[in-house]
PDB file of N, CA and C in Angstrom:
ATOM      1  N   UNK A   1      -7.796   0.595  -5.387  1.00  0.00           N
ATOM      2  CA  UNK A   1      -6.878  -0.079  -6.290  1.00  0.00           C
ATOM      3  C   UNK A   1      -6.895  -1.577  -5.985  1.00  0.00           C
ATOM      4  N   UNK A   2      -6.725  -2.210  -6.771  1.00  0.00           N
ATOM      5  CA  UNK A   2      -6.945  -3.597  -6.791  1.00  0.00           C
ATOM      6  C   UNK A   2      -5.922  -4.330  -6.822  1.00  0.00           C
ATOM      7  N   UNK A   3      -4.718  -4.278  -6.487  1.00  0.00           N
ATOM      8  CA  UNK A   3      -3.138  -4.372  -6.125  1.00  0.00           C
ATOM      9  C   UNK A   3      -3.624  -4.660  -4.413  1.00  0.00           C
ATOM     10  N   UNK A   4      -4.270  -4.126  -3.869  1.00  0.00           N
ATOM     11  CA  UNK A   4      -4.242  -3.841  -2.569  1.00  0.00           C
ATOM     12  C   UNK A   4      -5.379  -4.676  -1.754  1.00  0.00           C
ATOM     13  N   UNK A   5      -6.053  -5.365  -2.747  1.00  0.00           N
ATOM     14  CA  UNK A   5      -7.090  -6.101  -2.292  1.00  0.00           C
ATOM     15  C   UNK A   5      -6.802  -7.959  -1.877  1.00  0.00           C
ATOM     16  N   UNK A   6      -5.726  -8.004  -2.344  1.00  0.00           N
ATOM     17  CA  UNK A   6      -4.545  -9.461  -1.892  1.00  0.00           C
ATOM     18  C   UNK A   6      -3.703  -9.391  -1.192  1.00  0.00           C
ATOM     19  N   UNK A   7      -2.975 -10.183  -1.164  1.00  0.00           N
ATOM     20  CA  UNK A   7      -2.104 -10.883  -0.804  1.00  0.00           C
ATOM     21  C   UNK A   7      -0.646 -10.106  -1.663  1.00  0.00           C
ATOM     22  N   UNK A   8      -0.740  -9.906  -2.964  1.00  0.00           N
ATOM     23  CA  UNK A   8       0.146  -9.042  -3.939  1.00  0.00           C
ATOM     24  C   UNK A   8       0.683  -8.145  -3.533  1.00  0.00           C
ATOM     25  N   UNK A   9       0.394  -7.058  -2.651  1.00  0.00           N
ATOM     26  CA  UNK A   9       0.958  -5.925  -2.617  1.00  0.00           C
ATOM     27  C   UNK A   9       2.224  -6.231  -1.979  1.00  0.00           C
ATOM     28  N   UNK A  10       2.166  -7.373  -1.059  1.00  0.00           N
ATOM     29  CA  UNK A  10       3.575  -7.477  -0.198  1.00  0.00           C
ATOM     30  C   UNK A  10       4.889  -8.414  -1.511  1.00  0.00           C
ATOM     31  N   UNK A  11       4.483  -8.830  -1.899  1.00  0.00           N
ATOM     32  CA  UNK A  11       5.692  -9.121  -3.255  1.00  0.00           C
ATOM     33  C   UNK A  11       5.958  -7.685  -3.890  1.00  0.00           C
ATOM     34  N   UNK A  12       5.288  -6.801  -4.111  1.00  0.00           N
ATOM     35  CA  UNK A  12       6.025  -5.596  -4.611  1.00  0.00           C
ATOM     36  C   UNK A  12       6.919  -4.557  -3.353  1.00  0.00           C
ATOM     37  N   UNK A  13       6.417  -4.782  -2.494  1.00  0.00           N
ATOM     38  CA  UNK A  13       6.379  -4.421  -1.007  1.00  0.00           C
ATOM     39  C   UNK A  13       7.856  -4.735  -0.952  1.00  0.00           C
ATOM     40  N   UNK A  14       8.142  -5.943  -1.099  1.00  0.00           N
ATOM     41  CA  UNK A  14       9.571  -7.221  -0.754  1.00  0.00           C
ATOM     42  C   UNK A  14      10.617  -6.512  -1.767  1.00  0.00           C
ATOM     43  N   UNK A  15       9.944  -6.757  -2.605  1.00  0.00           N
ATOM     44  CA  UNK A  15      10.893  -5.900  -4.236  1.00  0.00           C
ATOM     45  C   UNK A  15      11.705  -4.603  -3.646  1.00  0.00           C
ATOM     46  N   UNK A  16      10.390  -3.710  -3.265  1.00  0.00           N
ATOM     47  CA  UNK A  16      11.115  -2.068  -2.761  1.00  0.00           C
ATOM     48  C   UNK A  16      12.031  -2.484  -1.792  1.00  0.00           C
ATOM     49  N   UNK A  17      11.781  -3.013  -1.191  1.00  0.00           N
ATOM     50  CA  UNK A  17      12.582  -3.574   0.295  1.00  0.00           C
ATOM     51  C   UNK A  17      14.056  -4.016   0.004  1.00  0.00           C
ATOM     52  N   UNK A  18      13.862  -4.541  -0.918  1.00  0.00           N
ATOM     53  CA  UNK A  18      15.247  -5.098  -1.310  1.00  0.00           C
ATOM     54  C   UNK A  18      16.048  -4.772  -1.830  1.00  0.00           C
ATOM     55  N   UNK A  19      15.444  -3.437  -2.228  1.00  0.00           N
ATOM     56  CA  UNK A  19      16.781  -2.034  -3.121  1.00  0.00           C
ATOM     57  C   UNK A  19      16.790  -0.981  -1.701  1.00  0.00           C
ATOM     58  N   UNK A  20      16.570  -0.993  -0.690  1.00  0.00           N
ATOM     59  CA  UNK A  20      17.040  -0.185   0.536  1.00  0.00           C
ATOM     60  C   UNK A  20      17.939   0.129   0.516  1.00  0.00           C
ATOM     61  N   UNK A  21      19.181  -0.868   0.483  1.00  0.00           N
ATOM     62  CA  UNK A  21      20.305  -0.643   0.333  1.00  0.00           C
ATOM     63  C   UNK A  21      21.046   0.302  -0.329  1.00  0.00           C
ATOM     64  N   UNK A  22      20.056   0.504  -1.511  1.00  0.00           N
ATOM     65  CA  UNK A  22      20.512   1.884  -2.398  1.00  0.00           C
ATOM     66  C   UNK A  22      20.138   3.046  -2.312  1.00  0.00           C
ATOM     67  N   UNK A  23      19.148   3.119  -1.185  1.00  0.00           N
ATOM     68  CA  UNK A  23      18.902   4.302  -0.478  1.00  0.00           C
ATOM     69  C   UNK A  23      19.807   4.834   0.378  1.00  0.00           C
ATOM     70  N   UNK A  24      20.203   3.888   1.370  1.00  0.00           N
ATOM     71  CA  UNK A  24      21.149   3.699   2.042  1.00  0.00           C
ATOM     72  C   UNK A  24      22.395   4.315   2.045  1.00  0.00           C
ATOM     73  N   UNK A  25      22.128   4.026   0.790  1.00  0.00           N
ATOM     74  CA  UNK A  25      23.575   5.528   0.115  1.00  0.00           C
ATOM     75  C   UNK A  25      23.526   6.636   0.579  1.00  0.00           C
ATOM     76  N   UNK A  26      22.675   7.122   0.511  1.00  0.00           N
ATOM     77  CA  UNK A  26      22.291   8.340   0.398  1.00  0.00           C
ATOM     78  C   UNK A  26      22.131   9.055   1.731  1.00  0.00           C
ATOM     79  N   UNK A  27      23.582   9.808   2.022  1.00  0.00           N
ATOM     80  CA  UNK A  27      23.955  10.412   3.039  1.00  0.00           C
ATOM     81  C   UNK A  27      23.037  10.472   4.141  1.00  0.00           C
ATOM     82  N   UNK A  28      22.251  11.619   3.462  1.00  0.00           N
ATOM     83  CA  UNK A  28      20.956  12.431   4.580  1.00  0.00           C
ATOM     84  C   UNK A  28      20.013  11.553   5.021  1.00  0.00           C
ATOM     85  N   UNK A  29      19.834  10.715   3.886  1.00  0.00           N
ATOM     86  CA  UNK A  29      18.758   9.107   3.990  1.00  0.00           C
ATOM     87  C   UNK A  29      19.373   8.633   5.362  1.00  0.00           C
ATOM     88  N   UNK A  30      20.660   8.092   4.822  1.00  0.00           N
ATOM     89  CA  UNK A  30      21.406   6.942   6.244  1.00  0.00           C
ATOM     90  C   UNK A  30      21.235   7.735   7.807  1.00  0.00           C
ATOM     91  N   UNK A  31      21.778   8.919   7.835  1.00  0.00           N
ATOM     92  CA  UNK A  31      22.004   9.455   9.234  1.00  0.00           C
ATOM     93  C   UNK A  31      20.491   9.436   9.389  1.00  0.00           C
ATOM     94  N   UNK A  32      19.560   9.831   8.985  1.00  0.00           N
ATOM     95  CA  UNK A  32      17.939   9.897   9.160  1.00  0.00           C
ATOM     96  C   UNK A  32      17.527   8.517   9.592  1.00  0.00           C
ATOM     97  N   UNK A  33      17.816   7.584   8.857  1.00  0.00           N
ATOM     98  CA  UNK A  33      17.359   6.217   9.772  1.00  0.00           C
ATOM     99  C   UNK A  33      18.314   5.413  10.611  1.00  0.00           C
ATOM    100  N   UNK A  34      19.521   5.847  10.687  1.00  0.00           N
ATOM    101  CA  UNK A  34      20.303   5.411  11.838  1.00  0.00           C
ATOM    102  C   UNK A  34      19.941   5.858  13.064  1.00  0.00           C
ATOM    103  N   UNK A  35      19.438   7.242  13.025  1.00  0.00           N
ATOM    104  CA  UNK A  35      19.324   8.417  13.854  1.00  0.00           C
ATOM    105  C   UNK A  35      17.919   7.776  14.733  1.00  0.00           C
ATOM    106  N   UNK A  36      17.592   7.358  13.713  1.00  0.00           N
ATOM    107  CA  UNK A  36      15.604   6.768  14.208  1.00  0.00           C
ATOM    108  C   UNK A  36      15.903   5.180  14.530  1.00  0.00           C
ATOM    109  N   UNK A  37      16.480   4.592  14.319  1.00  0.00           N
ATOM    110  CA  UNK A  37      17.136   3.233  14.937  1.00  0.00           C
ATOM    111  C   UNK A  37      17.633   3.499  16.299  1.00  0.00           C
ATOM    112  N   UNK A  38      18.165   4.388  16.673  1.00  0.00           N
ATOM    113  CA  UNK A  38      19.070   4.585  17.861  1.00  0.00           C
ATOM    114  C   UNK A  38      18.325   5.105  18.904  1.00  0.00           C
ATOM    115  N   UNK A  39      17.106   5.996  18.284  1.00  0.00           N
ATOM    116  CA  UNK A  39      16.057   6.563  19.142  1.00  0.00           C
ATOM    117  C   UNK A  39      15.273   5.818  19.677  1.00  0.00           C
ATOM    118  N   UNK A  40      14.513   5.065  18.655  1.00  0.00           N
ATOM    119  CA  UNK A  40      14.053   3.427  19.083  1.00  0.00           C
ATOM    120  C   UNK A  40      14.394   2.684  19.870  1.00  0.00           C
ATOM    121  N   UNK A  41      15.908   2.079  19.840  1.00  0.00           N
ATOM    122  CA  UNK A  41      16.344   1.415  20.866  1.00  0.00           C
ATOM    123  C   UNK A  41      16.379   2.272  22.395  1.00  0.00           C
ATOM    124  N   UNK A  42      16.611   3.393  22.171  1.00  0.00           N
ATOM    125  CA  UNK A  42      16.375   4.412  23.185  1.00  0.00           C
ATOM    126  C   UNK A  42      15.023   4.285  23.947  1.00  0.00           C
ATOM    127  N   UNK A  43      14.622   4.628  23.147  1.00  0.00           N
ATOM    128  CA  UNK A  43      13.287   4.760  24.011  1.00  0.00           C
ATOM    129  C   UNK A  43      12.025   3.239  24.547  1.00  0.00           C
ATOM    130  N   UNK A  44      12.591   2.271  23.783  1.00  0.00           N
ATOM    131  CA  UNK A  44      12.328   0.795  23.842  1.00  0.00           C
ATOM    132  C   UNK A  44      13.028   0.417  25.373  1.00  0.00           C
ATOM    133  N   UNK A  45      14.709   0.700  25.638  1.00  0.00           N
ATOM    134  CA  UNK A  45      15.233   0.358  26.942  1.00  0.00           C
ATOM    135  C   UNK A  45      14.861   1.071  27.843  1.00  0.00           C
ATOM    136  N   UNK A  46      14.021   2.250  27.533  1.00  0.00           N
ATOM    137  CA  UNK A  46      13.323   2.980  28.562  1.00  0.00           C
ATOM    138  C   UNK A  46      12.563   2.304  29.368  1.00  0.00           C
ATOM    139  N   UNK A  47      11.416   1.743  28.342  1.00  0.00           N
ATOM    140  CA  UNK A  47      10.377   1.482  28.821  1.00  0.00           C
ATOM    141  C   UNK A  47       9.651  -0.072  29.379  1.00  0.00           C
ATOM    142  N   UNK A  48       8.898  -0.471  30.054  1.00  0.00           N
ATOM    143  CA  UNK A  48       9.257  -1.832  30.582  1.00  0.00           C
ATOM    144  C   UNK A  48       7.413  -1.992  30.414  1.00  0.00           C
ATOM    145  N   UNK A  49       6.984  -3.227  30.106  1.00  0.00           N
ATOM    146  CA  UNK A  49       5.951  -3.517  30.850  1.00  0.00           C
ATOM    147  C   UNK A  49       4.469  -3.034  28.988  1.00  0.00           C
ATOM    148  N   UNK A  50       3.259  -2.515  29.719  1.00  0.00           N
ATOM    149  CA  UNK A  50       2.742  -2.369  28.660  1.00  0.00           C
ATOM    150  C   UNK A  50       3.195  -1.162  27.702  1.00  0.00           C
ATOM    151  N   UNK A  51       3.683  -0.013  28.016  1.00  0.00           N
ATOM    152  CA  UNK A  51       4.502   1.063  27.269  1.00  0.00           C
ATOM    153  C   UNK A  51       5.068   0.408  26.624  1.00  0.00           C
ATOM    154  N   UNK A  52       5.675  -0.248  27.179  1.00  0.00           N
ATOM    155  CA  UNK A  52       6.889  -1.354  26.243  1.00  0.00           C
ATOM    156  C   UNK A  52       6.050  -1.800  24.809  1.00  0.00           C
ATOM    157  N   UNK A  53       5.256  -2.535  25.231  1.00  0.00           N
ATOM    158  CA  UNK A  53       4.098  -3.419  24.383  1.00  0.00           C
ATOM    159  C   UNK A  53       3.473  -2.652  23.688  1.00  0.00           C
ATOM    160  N   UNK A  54       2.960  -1.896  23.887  1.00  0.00           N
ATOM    161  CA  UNK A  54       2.874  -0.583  23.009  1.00  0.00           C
ATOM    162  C   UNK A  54       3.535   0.091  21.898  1.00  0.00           C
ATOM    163  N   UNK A  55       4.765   0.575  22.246  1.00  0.00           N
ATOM    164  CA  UNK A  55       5.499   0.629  21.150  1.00  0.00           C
ATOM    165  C   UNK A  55       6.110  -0.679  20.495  1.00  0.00           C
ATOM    166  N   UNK A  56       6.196  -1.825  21.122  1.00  0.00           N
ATOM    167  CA  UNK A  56       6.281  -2.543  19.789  1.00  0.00           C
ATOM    168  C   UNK A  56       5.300  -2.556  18.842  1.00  0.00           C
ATOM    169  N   UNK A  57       3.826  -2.721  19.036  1.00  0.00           N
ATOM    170  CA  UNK A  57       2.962  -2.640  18.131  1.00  0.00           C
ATOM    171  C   UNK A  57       2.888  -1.156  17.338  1.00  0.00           C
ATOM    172  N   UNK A  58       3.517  -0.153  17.780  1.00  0.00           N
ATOM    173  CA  UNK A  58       3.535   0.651  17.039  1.00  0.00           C
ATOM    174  C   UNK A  58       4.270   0.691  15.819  1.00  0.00           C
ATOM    175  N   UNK A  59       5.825   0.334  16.141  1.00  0.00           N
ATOM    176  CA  UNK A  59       6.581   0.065  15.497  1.00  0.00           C
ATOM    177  C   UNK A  59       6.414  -1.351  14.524  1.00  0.00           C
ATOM    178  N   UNK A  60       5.505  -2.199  14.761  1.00  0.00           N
ATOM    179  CA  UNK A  60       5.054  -3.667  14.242  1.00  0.00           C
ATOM    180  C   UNK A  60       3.684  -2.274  13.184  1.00  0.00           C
ATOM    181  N   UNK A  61       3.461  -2.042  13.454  1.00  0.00           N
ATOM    182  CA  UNK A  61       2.027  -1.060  12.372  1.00  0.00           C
ATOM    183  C   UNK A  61       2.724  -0.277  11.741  1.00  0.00           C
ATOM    184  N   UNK A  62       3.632   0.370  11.850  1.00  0.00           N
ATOM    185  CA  UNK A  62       4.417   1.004  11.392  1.00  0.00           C
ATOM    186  C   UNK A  62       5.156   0.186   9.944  1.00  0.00           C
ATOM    187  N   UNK A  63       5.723  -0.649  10.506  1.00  0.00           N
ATOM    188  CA  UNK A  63       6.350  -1.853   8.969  1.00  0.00           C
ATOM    189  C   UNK A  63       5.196  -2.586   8.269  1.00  0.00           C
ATOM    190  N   UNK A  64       4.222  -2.714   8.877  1.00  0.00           N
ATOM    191  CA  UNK A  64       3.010  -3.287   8.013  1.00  0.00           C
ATOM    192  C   UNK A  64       2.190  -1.739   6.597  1.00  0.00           C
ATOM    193  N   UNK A  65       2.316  -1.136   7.287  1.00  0.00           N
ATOM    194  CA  UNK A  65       1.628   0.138   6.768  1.00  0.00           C
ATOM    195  C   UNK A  65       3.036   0.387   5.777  1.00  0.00           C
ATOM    196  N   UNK A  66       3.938   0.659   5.841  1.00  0.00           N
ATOM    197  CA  UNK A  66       5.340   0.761   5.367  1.00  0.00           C
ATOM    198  C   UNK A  66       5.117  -0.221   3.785  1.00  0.00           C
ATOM    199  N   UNK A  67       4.382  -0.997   3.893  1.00  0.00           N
ATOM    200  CA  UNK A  67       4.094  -2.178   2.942  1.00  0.00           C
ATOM    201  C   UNK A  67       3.154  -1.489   1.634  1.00  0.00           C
ATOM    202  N   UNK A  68       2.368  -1.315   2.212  1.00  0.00           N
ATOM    203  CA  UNK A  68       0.860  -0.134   1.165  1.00  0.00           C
ATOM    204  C   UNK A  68       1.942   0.484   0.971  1.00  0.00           C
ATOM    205  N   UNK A  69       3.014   1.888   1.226  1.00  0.00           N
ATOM    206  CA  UNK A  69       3.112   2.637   0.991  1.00  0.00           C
ATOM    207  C   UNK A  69       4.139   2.161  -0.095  1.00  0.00           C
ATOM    208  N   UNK A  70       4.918   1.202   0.105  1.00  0.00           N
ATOM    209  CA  UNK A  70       5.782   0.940  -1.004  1.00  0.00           C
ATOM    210  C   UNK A  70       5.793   0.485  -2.132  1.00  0.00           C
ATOM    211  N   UNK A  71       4.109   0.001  -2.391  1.00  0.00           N
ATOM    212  CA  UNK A  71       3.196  -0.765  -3.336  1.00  0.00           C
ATOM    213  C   UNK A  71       2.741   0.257  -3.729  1.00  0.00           C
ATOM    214  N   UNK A  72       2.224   1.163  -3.332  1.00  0.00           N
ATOM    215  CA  UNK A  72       1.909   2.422  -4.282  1.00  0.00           C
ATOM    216  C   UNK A  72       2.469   3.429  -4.545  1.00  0.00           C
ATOM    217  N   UNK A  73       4.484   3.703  -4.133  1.00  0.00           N
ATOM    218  CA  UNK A  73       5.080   4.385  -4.406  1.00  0.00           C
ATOM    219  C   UNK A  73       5.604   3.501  -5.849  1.00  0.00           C
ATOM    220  N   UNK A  74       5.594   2.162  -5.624  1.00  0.00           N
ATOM    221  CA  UNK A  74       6.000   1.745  -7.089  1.00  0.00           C
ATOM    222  C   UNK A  74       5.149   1.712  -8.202  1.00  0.00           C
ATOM    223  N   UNK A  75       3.780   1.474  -8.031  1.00  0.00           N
ATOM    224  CA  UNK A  75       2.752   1.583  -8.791  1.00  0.00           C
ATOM    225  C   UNK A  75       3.080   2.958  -9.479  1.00  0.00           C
ATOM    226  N   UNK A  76       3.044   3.971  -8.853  1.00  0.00           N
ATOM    227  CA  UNK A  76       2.748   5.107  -8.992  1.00  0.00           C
ATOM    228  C   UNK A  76       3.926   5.686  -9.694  1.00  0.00           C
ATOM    229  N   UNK A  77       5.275   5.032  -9.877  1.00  0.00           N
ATOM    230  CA  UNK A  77       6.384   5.175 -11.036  1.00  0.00           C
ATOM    231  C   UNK A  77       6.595   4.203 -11.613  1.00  0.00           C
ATOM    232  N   UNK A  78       5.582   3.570 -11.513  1.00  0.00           N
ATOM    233  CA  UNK A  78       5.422   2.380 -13.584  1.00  0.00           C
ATOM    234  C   UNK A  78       4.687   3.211 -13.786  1.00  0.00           C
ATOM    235  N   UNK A  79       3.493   3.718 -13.483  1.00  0.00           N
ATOM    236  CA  UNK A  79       2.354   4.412 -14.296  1.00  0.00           C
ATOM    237  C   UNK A  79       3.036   6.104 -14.828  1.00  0.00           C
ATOM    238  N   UNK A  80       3.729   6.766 -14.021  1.00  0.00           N
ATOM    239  CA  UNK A  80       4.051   8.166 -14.041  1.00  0.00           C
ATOM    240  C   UNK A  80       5.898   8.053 -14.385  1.00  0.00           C
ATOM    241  N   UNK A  81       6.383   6.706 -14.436  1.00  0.00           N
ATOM    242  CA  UNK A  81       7.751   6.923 -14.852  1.00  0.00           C
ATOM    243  C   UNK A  81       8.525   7.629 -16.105  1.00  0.00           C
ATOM    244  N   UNK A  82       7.640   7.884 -16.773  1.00  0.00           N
ATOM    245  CA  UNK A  82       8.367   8.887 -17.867  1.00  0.00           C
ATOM    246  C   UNK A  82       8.062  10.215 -17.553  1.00  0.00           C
ATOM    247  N   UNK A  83       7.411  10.243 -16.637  1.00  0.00           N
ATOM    248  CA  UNK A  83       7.127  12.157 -16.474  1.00  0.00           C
ATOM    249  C   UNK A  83       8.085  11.933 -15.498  1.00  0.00           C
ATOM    250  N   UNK A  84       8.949  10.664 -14.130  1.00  0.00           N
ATOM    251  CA  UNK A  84      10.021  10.959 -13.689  1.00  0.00           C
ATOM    252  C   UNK A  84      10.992  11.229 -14.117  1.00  0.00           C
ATOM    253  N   UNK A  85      11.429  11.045 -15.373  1.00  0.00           N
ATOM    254  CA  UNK A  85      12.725  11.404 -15.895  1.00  0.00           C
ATOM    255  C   UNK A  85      13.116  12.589 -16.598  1.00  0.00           C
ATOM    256  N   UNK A  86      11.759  13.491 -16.557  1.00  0.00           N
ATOM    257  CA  UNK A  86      12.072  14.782 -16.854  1.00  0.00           C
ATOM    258  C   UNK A  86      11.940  15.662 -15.490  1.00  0.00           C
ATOM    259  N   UNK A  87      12.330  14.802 -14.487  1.00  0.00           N
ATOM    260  CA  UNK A  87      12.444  15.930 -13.184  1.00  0.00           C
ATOM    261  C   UNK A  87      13.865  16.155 -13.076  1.00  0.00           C
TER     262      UNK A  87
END
């Protein structure tokens, strides 16, 4: 896909990002990433040194990759959004 070959994908990327909040709502959503925030910090004060360094880059690949996926979850309901509204 050719969305993905620039610089572009992260402006649609920013877009999804910025309606979180309205996910956020959403009970099972919130406790699920509070739950994974808290684990994180958990396991981050664990660890000291390159482990440490480690999972930051995991967690740093993790929000980069997070980027593609939100560029082609939106792509993928402009193109298929009227077959969403009969779900």
């Amino acid at each position: 896909m050719q969305i993905f070959e620039n610089e572009n994908y992260k402006y649609i990327s920013n877009l999804v990002e910025e309606k979180i909040p309205i996910l956020r709502q959403n009970k099972e959503f919130n406790q699920k990433y509070e739950n994974l925030m808290l684990k994180i910090d958990q396991l981050s004060s664990m660890l000291e040194g390159e482990p440490k360094e480690i999972l930051e880059e995991i967690i740093k690949l993790f929000y980069e990759t997070e980027a593609y996926y939100f560029t082609l979850s939106y792509s993928l309901g402009v193109k298929y959004g009227e077959d969403l509204k009969k779900i």
